[in-house]
C-alpha atoms as a PDB file:
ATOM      1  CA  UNK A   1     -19.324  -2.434   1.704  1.00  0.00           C
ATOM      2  CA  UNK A   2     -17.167  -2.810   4.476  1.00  0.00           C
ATOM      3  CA  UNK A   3     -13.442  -1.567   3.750  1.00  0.00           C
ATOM      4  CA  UNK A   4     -11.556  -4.587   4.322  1.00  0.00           C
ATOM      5  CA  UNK A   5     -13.904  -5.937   1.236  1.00  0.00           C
ATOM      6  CA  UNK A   6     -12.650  -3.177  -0.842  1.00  0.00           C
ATOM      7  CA  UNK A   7      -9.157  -3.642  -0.047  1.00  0.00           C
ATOM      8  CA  UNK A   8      -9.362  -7.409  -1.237  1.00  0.00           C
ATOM      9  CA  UNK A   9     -10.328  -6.086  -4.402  1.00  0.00           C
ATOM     10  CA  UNK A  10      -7.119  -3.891  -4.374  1.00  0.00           C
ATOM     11  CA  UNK A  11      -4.355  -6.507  -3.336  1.00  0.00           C
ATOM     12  CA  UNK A  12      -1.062  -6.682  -5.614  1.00  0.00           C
ATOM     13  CA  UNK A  13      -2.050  -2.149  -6.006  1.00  0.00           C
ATOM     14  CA  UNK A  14      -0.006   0.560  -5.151  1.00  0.00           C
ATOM     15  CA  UNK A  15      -1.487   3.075  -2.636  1.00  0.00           C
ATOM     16  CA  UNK A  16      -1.173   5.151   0.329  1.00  0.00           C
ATOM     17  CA  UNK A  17      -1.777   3.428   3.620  1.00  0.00           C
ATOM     18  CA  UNK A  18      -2.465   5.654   6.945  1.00  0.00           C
ATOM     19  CA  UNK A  19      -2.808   3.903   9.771  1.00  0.00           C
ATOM     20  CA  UNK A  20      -2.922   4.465  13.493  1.00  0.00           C
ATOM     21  CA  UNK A  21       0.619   4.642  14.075  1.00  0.00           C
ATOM     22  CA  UNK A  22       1.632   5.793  10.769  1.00  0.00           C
ATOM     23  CA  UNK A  23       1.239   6.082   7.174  1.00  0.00           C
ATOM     24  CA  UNK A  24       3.643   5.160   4.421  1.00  0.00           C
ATOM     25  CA  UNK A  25       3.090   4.219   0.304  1.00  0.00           C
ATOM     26  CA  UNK A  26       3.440   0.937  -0.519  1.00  0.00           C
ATOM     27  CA  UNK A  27       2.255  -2.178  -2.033  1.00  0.00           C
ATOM     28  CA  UNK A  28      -0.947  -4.193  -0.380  1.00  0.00           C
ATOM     29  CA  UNK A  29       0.208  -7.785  -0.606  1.00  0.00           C
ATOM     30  CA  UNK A  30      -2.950  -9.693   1.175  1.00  0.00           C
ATOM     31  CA  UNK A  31      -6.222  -8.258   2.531  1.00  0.00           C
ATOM     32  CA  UNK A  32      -7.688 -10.200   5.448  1.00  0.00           C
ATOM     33  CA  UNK A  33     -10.376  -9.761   8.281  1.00  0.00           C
ATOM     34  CA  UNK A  34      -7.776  -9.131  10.735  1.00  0.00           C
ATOM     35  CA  UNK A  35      -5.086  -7.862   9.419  1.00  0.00           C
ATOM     36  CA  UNK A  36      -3.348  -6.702   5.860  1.00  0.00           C
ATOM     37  CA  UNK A  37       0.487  -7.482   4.808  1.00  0.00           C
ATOM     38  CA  UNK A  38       1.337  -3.960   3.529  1.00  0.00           C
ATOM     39  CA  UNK A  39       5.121  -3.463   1.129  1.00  0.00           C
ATOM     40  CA  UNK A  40       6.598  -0.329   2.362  1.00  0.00           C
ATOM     41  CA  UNK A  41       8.376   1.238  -0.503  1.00  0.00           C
ATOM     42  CA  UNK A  42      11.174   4.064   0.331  1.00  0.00           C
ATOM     43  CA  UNK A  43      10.077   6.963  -1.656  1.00  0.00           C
ATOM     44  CA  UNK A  44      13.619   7.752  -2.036  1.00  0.00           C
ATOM     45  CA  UNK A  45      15.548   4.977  -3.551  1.00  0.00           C
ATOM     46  CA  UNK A  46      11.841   3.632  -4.506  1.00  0.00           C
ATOM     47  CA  UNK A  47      12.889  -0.034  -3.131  1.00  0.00           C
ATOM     48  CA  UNK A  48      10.808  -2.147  -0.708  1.00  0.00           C
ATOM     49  CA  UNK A  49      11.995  -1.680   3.149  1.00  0.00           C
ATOM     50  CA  UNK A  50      10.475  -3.168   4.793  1.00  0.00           C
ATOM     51  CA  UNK A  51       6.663  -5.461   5.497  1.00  0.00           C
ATOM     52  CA  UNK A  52       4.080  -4.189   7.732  1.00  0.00           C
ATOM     53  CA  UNK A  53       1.361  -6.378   9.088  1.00  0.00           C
ATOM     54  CA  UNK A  54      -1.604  -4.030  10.223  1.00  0.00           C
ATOM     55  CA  UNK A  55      -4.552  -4.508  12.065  1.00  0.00           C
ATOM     56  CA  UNK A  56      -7.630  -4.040   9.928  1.00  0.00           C
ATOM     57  CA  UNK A  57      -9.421  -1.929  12.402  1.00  0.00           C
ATOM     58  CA  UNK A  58      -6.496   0.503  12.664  1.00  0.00           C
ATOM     59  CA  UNK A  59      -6.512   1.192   8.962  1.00  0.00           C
ATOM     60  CA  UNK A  60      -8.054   5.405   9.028  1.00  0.00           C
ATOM     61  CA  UNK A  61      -6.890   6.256   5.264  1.00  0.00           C
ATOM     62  CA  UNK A  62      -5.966   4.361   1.847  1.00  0.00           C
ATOM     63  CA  UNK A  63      -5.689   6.448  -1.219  1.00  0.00           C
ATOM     64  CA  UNK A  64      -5.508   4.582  -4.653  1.00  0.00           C
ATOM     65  CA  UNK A  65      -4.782   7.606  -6.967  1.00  0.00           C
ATOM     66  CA  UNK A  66      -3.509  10.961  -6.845  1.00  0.00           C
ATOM     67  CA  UNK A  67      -0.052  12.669  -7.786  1.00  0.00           C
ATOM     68  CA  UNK A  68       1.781  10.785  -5.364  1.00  0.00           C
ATOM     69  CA  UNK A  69       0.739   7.384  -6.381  1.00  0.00           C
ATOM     70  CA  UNK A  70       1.397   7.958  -9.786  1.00  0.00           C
ATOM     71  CA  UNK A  71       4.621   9.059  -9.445  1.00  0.00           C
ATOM     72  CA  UNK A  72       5.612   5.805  -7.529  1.00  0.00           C
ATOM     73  CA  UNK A  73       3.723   3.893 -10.568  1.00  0.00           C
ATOM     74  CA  UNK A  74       6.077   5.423 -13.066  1.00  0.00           C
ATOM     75  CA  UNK A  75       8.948   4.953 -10.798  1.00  0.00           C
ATOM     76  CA  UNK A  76       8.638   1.527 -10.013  1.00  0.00           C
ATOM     77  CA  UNK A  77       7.149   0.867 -13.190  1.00  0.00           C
ATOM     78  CA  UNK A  78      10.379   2.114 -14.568  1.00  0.00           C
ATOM     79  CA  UNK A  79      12.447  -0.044 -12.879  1.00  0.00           C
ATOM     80  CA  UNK A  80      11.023  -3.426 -14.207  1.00  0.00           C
ATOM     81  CA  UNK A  81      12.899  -5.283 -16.766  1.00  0.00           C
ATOM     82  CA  UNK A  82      11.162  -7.259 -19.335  1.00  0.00           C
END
């Protein structure tokens, strides 16, 4: 499975995206052969600032789970209204 397939799977998910340039937690938004919209979320004031589009092939690391991740789950999770 190529990773581009596995990140279609995982749009609309919260993860860790490194990247050539850079890395940053976020939201993936769309998955697509050439390129993914990525959510950057400030891990301080846990609000979206800003979108990334990123090349596919430039994508070197995306972590699903972990500490980190789940603490920006609860946060943002915490935020939502009903």
């Amino acid at each position: 499975m190529r990773l581009i397939e596995k990140l279609k799977e995982l749009e609309n998910k919260y993860m860790f995206i490194r990247w050539a340039t850079g890395g940053e937690y976020g939201k993936l938004v769309y998955a697509g052969e050439d390129f993914i919209e990525f959510d950057i979320i400030n891990v301080d004031t846990m609000e979206y600032s800003e979108t990334v589009l990123i090349h596919s092939p430039l994508i070197l690391e995306v972590c699903v789970g972990g500490a980190d991740v789940a603490r920006i789950l609860a946060e943002v999770s915490s935020r939502m209204t009903d």
